[in-house]
PDB file of N, CA and C in Angstrom:
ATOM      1  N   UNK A   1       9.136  44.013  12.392  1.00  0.00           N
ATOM      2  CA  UNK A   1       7.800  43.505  12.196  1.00  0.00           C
ATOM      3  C   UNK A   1       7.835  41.974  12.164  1.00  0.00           C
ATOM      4  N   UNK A   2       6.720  40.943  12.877  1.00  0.00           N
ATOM      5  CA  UNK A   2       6.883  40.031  13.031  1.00  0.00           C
ATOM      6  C   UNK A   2       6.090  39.508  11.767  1.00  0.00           C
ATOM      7  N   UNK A   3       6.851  38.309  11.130  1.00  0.00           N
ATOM      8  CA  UNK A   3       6.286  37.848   9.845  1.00  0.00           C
ATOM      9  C   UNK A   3       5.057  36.725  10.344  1.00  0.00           C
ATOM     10  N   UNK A   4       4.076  36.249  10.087  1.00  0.00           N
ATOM     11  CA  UNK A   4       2.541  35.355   9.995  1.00  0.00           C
ATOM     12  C   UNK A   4       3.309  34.500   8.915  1.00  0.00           C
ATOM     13  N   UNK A   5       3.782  33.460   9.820  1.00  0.00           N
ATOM     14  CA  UNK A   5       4.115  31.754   9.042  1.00  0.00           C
ATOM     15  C   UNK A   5       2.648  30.926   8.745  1.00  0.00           C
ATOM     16  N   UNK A   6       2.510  30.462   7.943  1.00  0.00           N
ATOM     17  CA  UNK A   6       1.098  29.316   8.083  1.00  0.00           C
ATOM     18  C   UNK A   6       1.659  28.663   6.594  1.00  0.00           C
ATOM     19  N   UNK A   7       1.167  27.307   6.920  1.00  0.00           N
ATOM     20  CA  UNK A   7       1.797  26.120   6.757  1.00  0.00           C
ATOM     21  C   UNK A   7       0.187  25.665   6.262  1.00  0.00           C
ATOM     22  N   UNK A   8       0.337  24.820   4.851  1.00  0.00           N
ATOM     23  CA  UNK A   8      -0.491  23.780   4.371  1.00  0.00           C
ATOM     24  C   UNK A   8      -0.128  22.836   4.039  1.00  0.00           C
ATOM     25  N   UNK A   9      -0.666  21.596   4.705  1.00  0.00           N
ATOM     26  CA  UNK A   9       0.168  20.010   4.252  1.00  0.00           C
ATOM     27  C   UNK A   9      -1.127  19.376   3.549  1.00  0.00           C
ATOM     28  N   UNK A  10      -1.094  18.317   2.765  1.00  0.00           N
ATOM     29  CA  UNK A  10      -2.388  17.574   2.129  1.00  0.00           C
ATOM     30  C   UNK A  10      -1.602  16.608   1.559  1.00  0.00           C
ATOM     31  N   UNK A  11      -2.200  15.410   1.545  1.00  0.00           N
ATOM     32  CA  UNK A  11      -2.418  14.134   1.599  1.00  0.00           C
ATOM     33  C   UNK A  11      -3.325  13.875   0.557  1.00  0.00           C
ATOM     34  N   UNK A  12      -3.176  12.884  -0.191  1.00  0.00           N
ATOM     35  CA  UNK A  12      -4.310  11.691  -0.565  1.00  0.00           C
ATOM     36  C   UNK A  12      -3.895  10.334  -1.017  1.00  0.00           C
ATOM     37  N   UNK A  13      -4.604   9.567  -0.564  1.00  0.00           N
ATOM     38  CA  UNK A  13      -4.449   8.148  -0.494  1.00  0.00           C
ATOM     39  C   UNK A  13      -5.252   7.644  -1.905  1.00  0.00           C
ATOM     40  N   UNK A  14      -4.506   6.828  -2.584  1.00  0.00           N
ATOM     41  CA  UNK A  14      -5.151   6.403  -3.523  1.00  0.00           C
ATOM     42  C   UNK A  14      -5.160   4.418  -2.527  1.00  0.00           C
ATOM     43  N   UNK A  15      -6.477   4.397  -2.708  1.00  0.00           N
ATOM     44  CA  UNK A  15      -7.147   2.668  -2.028  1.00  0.00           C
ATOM     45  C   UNK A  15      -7.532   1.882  -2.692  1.00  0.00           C
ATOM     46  N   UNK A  16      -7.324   0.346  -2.370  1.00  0.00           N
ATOM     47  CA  UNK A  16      -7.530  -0.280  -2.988  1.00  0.00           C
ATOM     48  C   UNK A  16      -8.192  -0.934  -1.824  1.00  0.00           C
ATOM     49  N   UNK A  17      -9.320  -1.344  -2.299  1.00  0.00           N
ATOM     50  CA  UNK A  17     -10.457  -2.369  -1.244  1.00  0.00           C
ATOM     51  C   UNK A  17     -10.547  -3.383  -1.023  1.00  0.00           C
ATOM     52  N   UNK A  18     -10.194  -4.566  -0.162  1.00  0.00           N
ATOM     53  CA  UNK A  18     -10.804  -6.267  -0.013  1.00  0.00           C
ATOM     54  C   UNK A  18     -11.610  -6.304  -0.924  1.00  0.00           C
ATOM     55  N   UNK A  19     -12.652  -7.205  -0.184  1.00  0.00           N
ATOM     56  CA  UNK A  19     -13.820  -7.539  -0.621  1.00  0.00           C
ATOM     57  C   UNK A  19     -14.763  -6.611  -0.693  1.00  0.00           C
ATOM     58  N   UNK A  20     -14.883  -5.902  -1.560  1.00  0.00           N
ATOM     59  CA  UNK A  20     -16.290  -5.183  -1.507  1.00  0.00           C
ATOM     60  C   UNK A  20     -17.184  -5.364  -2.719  1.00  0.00           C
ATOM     61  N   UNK A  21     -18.517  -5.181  -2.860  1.00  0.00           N
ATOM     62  CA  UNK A  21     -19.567  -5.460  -3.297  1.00  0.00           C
ATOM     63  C   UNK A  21     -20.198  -4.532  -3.622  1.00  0.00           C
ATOM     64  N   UNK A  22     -20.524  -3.467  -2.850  1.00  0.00           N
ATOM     65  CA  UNK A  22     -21.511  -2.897  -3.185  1.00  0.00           C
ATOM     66  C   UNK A  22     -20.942  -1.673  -2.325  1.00  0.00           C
ATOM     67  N   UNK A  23     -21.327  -0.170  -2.919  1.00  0.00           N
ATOM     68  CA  UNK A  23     -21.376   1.111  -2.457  1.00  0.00           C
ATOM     69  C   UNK A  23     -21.285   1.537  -1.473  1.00  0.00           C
ATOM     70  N   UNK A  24     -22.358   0.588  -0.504  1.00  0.00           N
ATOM     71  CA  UNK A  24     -22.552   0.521   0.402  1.00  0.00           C
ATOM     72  C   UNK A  24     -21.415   0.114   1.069  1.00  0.00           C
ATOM     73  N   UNK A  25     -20.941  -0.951   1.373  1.00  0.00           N
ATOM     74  CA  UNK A  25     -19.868  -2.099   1.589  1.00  0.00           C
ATOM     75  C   UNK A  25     -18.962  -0.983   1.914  1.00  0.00           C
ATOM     76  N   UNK A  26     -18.682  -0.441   0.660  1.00  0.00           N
ATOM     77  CA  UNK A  26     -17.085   0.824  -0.011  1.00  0.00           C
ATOM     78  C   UNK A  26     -17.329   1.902   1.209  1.00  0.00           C
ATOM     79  N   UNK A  27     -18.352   2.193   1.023  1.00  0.00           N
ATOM     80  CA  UNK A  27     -18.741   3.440   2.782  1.00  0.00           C
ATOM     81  C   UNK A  27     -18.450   2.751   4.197  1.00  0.00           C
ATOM     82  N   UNK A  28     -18.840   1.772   4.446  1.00  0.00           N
ATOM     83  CA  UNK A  28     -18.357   0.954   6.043  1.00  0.00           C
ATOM     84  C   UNK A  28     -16.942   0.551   6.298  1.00  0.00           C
ATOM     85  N   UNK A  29     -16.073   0.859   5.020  1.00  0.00           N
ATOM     86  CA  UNK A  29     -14.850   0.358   5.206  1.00  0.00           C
ATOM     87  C   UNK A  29     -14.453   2.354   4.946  1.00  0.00           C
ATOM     88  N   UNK A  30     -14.197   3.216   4.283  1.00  0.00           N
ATOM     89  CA  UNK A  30     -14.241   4.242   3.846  1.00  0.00           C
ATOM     90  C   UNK A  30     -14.074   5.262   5.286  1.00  0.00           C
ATOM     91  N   UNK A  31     -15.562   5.000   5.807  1.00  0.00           N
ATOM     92  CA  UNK A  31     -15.879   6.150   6.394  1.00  0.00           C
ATOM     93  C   UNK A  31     -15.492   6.094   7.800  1.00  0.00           C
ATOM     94  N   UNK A  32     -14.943   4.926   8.220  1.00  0.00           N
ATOM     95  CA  UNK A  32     -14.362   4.682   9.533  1.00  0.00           C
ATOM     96  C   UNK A  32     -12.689   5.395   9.438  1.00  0.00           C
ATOM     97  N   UNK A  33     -12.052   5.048   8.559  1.00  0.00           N
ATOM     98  CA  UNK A  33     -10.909   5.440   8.247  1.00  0.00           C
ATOM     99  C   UNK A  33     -10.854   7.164   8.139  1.00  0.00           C
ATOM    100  N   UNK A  34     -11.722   7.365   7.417  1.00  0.00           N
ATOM    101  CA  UNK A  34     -12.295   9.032   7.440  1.00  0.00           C
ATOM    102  C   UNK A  34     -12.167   9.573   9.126  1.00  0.00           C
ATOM    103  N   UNK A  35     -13.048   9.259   9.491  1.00  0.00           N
ATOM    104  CA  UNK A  35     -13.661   9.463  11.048  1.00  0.00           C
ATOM    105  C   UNK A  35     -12.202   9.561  11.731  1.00  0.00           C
ATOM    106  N   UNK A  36     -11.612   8.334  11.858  1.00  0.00           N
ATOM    107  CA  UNK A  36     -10.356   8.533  12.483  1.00  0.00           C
ATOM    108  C   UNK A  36      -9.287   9.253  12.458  1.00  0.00           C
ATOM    109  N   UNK A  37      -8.996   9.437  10.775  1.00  0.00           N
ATOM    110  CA  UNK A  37      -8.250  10.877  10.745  1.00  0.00           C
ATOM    111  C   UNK A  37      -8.601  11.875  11.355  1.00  0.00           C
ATOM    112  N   UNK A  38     -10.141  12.744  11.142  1.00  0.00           N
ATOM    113  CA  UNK A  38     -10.181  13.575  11.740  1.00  0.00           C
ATOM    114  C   UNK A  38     -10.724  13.679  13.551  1.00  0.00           C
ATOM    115  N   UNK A  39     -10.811  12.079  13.724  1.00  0.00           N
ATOM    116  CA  UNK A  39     -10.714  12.577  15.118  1.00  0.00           C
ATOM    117  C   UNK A  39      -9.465  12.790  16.090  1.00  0.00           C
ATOM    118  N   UNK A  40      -8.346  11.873  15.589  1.00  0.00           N
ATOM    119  CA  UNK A  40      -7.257  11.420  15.777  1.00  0.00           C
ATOM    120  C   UNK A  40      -6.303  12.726  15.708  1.00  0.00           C
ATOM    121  N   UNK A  41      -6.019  13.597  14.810  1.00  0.00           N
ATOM    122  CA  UNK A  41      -5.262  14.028  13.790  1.00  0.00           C
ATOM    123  C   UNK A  41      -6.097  15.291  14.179  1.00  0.00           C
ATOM    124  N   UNK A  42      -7.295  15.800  14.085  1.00  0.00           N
ATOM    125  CA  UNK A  42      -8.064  17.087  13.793  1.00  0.00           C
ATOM    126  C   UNK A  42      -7.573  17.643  12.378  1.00  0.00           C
ATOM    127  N   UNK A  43      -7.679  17.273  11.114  1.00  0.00           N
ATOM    128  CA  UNK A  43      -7.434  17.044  10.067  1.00  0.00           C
ATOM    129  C   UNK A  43      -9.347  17.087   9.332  1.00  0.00           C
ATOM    130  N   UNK A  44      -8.963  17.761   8.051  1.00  0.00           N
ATOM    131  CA  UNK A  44     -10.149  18.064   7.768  1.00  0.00           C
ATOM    132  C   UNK A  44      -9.766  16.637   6.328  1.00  0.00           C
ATOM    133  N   UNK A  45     -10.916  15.986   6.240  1.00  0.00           N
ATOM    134  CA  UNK A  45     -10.787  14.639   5.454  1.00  0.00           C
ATOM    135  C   UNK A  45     -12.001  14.150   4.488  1.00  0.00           C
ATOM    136  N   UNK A  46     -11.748  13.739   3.993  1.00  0.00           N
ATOM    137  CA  UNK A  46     -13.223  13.132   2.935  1.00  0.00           C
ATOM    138  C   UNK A  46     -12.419  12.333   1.554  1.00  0.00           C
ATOM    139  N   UNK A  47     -13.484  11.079   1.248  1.00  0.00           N
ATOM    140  CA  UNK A  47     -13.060  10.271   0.300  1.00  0.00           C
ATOM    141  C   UNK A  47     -13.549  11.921  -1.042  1.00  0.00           C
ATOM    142  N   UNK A  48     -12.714  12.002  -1.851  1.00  0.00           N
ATOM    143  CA  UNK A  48     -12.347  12.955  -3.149  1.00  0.00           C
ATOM    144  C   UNK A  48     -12.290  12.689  -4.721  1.00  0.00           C
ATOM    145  N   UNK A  49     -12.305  11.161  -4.863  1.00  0.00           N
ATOM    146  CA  UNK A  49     -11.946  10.159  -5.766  1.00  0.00           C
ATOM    147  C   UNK A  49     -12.755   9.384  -5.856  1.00  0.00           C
ATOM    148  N   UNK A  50     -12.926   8.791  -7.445  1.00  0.00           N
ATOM    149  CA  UNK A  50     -13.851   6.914  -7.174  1.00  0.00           C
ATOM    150  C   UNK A  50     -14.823   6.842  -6.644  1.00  0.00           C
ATOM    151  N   UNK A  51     -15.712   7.745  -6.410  1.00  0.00           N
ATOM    152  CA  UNK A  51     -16.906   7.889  -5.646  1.00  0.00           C
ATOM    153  C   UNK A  51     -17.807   6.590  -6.136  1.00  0.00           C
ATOM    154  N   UNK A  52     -17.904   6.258  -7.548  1.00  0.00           N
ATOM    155  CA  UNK A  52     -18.421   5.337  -8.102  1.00  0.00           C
ATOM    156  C   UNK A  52     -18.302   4.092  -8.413  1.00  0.00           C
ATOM    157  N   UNK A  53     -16.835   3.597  -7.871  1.00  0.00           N
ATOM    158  CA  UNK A  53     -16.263   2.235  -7.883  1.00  0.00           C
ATOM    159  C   UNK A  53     -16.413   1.623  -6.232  1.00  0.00           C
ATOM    160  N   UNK A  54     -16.731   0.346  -6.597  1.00  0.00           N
ATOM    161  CA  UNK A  54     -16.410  -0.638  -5.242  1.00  0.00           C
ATOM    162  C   UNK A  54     -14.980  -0.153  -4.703  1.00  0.00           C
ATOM    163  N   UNK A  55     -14.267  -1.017  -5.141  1.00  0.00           N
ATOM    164  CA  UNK A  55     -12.856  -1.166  -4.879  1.00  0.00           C
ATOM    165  C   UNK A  55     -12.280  -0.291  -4.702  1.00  0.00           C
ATOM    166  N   UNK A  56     -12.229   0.751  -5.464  1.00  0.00           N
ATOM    167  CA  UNK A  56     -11.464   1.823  -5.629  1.00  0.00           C
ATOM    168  C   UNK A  56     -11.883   3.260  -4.614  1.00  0.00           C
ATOM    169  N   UNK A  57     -11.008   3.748  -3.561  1.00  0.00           N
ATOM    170  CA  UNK A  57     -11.260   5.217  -3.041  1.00  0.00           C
ATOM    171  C   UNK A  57      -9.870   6.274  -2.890  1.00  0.00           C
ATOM    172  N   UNK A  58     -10.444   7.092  -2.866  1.00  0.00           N
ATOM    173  CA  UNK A  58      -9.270   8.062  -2.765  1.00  0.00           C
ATOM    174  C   UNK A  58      -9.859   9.151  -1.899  1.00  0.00           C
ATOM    175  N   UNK A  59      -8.697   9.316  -0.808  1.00  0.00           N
ATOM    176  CA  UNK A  59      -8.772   9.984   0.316  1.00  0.00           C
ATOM    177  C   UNK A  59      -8.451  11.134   0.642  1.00  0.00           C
ATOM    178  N   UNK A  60      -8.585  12.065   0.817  1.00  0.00           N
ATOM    179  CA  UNK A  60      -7.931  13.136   0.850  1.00  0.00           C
ATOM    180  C   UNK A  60      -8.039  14.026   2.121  1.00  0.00           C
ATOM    181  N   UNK A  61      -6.834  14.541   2.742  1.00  0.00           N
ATOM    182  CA  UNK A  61      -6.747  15.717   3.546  1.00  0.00           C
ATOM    183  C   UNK A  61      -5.968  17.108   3.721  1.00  0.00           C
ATOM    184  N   UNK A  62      -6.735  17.597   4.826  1.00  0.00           N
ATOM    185  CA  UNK A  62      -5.078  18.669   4.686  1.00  0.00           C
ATOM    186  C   UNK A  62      -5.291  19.076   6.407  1.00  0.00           C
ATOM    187  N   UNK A  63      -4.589  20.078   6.700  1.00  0.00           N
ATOM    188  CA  UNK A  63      -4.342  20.397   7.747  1.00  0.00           C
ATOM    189  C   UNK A  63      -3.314  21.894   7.461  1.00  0.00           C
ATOM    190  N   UNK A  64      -3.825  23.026   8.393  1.00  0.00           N
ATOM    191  CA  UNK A  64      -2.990  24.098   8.515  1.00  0.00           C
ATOM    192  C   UNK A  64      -2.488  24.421   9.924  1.00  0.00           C
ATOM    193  N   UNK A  65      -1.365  24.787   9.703  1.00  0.00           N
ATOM    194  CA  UNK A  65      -0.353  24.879  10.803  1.00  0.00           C
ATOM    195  C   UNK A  65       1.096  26.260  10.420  1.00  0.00           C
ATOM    196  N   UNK A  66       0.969  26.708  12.115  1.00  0.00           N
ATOM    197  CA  UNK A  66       1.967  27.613  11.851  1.00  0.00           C
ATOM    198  C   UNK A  66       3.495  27.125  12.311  1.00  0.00           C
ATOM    199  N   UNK A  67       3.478  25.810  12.332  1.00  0.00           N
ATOM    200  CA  UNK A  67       5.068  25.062  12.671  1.00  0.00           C
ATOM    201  C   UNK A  67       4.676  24.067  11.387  1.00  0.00           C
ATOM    202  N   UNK A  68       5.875  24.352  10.648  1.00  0.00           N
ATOM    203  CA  UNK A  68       5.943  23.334   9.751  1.00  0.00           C
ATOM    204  C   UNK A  68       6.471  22.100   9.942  1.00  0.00           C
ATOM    205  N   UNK A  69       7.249  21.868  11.557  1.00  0.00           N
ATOM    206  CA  UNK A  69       7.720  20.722  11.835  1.00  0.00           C
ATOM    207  C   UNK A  69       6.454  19.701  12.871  1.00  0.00           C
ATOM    208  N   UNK A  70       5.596  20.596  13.216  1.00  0.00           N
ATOM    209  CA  UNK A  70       4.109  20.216  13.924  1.00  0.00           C
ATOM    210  C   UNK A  70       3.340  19.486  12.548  1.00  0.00           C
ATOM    211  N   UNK A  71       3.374  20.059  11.476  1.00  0.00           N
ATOM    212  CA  UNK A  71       2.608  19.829  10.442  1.00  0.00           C
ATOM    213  C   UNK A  71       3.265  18.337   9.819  1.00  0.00           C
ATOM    214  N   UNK A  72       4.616  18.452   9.334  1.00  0.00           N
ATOM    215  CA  UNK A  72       5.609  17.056   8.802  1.00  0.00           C
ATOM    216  C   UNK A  72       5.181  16.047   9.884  1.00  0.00           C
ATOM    217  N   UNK A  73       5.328  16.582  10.967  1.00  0.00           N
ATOM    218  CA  UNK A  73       4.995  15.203  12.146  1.00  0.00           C
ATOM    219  C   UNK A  73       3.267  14.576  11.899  1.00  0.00           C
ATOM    220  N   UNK A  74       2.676  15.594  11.941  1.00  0.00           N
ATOM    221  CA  UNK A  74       0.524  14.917  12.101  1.00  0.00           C
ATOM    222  C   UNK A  74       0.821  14.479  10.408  1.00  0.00           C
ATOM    223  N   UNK A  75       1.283  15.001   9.184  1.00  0.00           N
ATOM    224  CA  UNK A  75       1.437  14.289   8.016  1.00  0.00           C
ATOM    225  C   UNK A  75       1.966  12.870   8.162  1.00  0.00           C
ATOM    226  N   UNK A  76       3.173  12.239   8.307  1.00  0.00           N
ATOM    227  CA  UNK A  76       3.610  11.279   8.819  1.00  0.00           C
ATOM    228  C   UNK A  76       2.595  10.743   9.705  1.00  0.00           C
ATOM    229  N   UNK A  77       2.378  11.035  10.794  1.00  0.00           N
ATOM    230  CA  UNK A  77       1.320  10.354  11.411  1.00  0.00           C
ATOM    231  C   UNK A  77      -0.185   9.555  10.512  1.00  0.00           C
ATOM    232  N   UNK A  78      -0.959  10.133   9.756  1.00  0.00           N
ATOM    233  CA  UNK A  78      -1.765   9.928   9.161  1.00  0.00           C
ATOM    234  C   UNK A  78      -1.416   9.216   8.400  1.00  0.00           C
ATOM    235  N   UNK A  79      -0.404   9.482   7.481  1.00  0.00           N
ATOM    236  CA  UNK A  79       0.167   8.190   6.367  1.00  0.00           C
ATOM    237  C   UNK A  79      -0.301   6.827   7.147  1.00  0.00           C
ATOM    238  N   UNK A  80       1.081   6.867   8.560  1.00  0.00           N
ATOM    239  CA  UNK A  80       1.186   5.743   8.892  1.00  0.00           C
ATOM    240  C   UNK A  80      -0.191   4.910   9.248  1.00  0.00           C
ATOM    241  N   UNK A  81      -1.016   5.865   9.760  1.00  0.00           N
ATOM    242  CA  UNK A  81      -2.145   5.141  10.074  1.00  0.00           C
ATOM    243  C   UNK A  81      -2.971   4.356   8.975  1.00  0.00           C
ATOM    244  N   UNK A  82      -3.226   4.788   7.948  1.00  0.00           N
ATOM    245  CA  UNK A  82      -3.951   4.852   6.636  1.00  0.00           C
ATOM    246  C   UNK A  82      -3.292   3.350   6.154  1.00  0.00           C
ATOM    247  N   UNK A  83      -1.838   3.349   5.908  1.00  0.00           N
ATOM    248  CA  UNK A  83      -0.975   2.604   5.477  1.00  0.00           C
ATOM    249  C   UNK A  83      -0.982   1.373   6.394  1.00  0.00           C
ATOM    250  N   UNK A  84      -1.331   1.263   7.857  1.00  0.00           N
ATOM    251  CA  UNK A  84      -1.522   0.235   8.622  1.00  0.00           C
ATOM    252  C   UNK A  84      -2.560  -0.369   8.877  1.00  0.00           C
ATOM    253  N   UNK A  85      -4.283   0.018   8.053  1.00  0.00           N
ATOM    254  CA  UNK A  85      -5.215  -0.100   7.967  1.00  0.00           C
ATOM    255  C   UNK A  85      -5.559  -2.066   7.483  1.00  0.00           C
ATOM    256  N   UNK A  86      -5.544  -2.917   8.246  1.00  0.00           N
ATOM    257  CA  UNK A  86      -5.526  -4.368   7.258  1.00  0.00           C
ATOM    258  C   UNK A  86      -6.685  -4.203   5.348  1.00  0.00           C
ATOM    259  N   UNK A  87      -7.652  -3.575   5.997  1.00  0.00           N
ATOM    260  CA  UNK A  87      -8.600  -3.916   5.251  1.00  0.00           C
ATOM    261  C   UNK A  87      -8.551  -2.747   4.001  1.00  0.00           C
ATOM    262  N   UNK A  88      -7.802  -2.399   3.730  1.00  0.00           N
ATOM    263  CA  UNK A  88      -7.185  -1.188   2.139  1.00  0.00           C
ATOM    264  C   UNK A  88      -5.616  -1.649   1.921  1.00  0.00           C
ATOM    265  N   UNK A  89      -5.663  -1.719   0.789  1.00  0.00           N
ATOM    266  CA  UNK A  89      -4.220  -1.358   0.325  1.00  0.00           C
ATOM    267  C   UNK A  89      -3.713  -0.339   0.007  1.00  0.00           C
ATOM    268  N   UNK A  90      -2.837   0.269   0.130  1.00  0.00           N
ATOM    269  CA  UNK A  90      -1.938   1.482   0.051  1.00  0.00           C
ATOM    270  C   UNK A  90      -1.703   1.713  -1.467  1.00  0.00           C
ATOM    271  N   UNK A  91      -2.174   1.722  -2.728  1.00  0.00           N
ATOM    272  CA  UNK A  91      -1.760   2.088  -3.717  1.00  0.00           C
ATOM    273  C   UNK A  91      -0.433   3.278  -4.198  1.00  0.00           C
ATOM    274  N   UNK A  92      -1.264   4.718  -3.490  1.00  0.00           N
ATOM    275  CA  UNK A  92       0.298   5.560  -3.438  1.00  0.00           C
ATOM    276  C   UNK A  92      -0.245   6.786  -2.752  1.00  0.00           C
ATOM    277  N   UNK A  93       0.317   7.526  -2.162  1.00  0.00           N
ATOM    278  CA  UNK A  93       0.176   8.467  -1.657  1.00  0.00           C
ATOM    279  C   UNK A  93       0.936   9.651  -2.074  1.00  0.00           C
ATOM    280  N   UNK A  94       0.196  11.366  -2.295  1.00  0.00           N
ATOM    281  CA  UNK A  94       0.569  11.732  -2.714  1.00  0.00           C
ATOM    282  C   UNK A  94       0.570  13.633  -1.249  1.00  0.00           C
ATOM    283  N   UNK A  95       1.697  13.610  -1.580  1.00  0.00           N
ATOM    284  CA  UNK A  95       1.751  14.943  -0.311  1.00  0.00           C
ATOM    285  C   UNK A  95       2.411  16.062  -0.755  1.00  0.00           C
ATOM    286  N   UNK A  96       2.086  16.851  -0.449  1.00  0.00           N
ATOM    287  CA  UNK A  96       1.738  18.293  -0.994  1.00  0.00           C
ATOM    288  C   UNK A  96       2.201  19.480   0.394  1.00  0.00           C
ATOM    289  N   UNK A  97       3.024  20.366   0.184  1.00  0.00           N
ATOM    290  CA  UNK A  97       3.148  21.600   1.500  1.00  0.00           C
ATOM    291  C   UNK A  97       3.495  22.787   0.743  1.00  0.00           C
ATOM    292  N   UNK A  98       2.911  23.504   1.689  1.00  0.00           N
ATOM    293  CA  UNK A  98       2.856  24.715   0.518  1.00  0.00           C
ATOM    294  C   UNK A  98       2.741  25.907   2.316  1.00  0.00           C
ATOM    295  N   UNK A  99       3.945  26.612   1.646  1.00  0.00           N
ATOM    296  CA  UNK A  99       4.445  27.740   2.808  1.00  0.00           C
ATOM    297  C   UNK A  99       4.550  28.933   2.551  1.00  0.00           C
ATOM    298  N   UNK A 100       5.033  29.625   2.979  1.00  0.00           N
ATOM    299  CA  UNK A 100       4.721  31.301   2.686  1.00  0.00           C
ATOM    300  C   UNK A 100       5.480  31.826   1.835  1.00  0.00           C
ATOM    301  N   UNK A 101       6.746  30.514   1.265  1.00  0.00           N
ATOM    302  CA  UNK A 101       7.617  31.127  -0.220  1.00  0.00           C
ATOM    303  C   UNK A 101       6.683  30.608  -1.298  1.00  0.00           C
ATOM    304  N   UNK A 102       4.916  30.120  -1.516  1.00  0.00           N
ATOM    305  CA  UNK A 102       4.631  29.756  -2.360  1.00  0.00           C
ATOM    306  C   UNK A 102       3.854  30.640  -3.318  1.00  0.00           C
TER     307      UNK A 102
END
């Protein structure tokens, strides 16, 4: 009998913002970074955190996959992107996989 592998990876970015001001501001810098994960990546994404601070966002995703080495690779990928962003700082990132021994 053939065993059904599936694979969950998740991500979240804890951010730190430039200049921002206002709520507003925190969404035009936010939601572009959003957008790109999941267009980039096909990664399901949304700020999760800090909804109520300027400065402060936290990002979160995940992605399911039945190759866990398909999954480590688009994880890595997204970091790097997030992490190469000029306009956020990288505070810490936190990653999470969870497989069929869980």
């Amino acid at each position: 009998m053939n065993r059904l592998h599936m694979y969950v990876g998740t991500l979240s970015f804890d951010l730190l913002l430039g200049d921002v001001h206002s709520l507003k501001e925190k969404r035009s810098v936010v939601r572009p970074i959003v957008a790109e994960l999941q267009r980039k990546y096909a990664v399901s994404a949304a700020e999760v955190e800090h909804m109520n601070l300027h400065r402060r966002a936290v990002v979160g995703l995940a992605l399911v996959s039945g190759d866990a080495g398909h999954l480590s690779d688009v994880l890595d990928r997204c970091e790097r992107l997030v992490a190469g962003r000029p306009e956020v700082e990288l505070l810490s990132v936190r990653r999470r996989f969870h497989g069929d021994d869980d």
